[in-house]
C-alpha atoms as a PDB file:
ATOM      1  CA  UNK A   1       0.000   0.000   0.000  1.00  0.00           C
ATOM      2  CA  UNK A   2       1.365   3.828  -0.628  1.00  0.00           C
ATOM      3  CA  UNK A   3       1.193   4.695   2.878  1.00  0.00           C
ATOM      4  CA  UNK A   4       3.466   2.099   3.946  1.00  0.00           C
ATOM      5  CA  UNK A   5       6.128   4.139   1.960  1.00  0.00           C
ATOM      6  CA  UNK A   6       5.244   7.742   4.092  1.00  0.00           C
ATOM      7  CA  UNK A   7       6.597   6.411   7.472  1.00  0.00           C
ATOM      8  CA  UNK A   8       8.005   9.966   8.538  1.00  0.00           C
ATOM      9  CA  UNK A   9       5.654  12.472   6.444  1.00  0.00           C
ATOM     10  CA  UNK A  10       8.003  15.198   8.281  1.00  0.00           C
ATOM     11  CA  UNK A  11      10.888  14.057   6.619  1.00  0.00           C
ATOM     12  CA  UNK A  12       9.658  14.174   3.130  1.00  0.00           C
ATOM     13  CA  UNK A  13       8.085  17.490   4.055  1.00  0.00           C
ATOM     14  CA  UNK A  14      11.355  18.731   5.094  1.00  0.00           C
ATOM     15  CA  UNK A  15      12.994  17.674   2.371  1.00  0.00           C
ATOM     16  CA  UNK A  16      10.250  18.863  -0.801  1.00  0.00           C
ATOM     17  CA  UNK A  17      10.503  22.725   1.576  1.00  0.00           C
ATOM     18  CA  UNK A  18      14.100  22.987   1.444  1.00  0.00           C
ATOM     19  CA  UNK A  19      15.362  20.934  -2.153  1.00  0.00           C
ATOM     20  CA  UNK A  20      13.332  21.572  -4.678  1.00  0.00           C
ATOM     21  CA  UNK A  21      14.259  18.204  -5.570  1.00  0.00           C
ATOM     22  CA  UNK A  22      17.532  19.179  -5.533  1.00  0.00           C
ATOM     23  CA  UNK A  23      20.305  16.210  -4.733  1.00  0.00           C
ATOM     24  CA  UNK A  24      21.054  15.840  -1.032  1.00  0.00           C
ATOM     25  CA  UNK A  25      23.329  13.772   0.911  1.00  0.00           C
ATOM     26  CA  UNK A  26      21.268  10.562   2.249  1.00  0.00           C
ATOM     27  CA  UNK A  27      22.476  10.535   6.041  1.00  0.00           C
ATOM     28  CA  UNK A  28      22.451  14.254   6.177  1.00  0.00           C
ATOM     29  CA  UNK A  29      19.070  14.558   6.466  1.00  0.00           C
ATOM     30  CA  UNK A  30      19.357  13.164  10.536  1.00  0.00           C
ATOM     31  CA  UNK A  31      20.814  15.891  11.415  1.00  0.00           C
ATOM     32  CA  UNK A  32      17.443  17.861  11.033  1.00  0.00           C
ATOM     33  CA  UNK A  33      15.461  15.188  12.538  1.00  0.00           C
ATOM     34  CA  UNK A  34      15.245  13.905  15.579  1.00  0.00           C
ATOM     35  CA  UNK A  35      15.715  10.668  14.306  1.00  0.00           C
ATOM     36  CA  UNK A  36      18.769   8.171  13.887  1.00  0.00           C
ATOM     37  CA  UNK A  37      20.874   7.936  11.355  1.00  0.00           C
ATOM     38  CA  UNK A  38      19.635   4.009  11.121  1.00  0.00           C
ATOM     39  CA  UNK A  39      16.688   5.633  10.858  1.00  0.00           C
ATOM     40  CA  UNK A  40      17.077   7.833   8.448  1.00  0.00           C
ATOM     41  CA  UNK A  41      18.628   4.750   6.494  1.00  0.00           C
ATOM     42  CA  UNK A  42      15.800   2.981   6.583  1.00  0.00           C
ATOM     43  CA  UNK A  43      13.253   5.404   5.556  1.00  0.00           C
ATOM     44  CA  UNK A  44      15.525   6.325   2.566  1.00  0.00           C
ATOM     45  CA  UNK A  45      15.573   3.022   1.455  1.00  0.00           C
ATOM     46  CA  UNK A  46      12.053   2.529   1.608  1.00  0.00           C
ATOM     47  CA  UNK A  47      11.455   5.942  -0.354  1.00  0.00           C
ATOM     48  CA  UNK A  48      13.384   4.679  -2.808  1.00  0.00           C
ATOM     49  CA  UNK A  49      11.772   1.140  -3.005  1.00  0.00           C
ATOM     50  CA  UNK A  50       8.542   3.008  -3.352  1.00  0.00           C
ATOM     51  CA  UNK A  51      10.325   5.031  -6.211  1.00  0.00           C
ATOM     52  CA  UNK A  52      10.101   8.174  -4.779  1.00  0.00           C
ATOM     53  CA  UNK A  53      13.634   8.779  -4.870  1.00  0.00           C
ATOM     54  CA  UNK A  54      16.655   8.237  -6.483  1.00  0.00           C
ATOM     55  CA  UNK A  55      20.443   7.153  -4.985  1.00  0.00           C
ATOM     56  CA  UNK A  56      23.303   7.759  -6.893  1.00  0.00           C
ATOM     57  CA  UNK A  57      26.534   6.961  -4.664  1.00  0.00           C
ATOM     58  CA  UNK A  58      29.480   9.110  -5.344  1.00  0.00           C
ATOM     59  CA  UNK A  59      32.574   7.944  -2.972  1.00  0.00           C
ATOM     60  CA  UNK A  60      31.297   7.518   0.594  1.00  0.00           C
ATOM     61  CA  UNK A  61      27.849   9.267  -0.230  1.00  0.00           C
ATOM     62  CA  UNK A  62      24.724   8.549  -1.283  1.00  0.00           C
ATOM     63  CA  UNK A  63      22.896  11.800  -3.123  1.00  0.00           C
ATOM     64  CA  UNK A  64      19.155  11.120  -2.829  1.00  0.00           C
ATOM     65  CA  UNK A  65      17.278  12.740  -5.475  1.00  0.00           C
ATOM     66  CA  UNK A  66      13.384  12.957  -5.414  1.00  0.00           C
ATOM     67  CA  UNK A  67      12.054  11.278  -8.541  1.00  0.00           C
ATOM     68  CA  UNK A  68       8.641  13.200  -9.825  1.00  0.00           C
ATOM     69  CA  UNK A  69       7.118   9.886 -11.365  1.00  0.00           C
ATOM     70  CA  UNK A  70       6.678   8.461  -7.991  1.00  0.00           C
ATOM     71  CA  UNK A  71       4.551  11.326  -6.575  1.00  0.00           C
ATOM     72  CA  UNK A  72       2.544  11.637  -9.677  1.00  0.00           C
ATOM     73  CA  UNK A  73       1.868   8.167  -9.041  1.00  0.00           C
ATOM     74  CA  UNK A  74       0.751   8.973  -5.768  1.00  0.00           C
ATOM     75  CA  UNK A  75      -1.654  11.518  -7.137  1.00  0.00           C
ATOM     76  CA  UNK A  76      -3.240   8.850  -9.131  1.00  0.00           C
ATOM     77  CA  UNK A  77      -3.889   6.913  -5.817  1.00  0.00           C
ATOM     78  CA  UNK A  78      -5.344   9.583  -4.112  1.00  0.00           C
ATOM     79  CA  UNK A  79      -7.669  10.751  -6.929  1.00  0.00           C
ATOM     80  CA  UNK A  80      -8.840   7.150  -7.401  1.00  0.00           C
ATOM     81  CA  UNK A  81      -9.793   7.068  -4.146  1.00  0.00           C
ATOM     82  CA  UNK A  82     -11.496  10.474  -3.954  1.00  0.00           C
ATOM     83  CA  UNK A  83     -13.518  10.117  -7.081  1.00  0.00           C
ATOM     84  CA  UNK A  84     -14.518   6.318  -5.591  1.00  0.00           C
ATOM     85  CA  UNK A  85     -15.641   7.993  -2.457  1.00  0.00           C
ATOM     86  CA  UNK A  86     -17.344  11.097  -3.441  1.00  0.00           C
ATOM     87  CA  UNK A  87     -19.310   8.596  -5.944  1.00  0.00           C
ATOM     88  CA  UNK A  88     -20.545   6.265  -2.895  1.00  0.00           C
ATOM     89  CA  UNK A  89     -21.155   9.482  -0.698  1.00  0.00           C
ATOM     90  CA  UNK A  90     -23.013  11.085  -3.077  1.00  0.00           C
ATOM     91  CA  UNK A  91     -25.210   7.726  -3.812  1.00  0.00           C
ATOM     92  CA  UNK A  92     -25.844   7.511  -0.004  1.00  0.00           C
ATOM     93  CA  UNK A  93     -26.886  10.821   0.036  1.00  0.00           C
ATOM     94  CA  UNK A  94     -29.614  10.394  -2.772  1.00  0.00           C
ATOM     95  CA  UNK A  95     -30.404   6.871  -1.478  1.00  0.00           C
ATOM     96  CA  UNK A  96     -31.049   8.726   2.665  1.00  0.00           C
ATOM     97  CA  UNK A  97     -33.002  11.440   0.832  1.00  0.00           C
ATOM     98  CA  UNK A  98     -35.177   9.311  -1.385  1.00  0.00           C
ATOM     99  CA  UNK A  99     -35.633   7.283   1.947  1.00  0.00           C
ATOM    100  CA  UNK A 100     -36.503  10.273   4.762  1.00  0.00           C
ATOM    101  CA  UNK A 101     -39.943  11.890   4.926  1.00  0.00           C
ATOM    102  CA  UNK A 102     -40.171  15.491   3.247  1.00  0.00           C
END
């Protein structure tokens, strides 16, 4: 499921505020968290599983990019779900009015 991928929504906040989607060092990010930097590990990893990021190691570091395609998939969740809700609100809505006295 998507949300599985958004463990620490304050780190990807964080990180869309101050990037741009701009390269950053992976493990860097800790240091504005209070968070570990296994943490931090293990979150990146799973952003990038999700394909929400990209990792491009250069020497010891790992620059973590934030890919576009994986939020735009996102999007496409969310709207699914929206339009699949509104539709079954809106039919209980005609079905309790059809159904209550005037």
């Amino acid at each position: 499921m998507v949300w599985d991928y958004l463990i620490k929504p304050e780190l990807m906040e964080q990180w869309l505020m101050k990037n741009d989607f701009q390269p950053v060092v992976g493990l860097g990010l800790a240091e504005n968290f209070d968070m570990s930097r296994p943490a931090v590990s293990k979150h990146i990893k799973i952003l990038h599983t999700a394909g929400f990021i990209s990792i491009r190691d250069i020497g010891r570091e790992r620059y973590c990019t934030l890919k576009s395609a994986g939020f735009r998939e996102l999007q496409n969740w969310i709207s699914y779900y929206d339009s699949f809700w509104a539709s079954k609100l809106k039919k209980l809505e005609t079905l309790l009015n059809n159904k209550l006295p005037n």
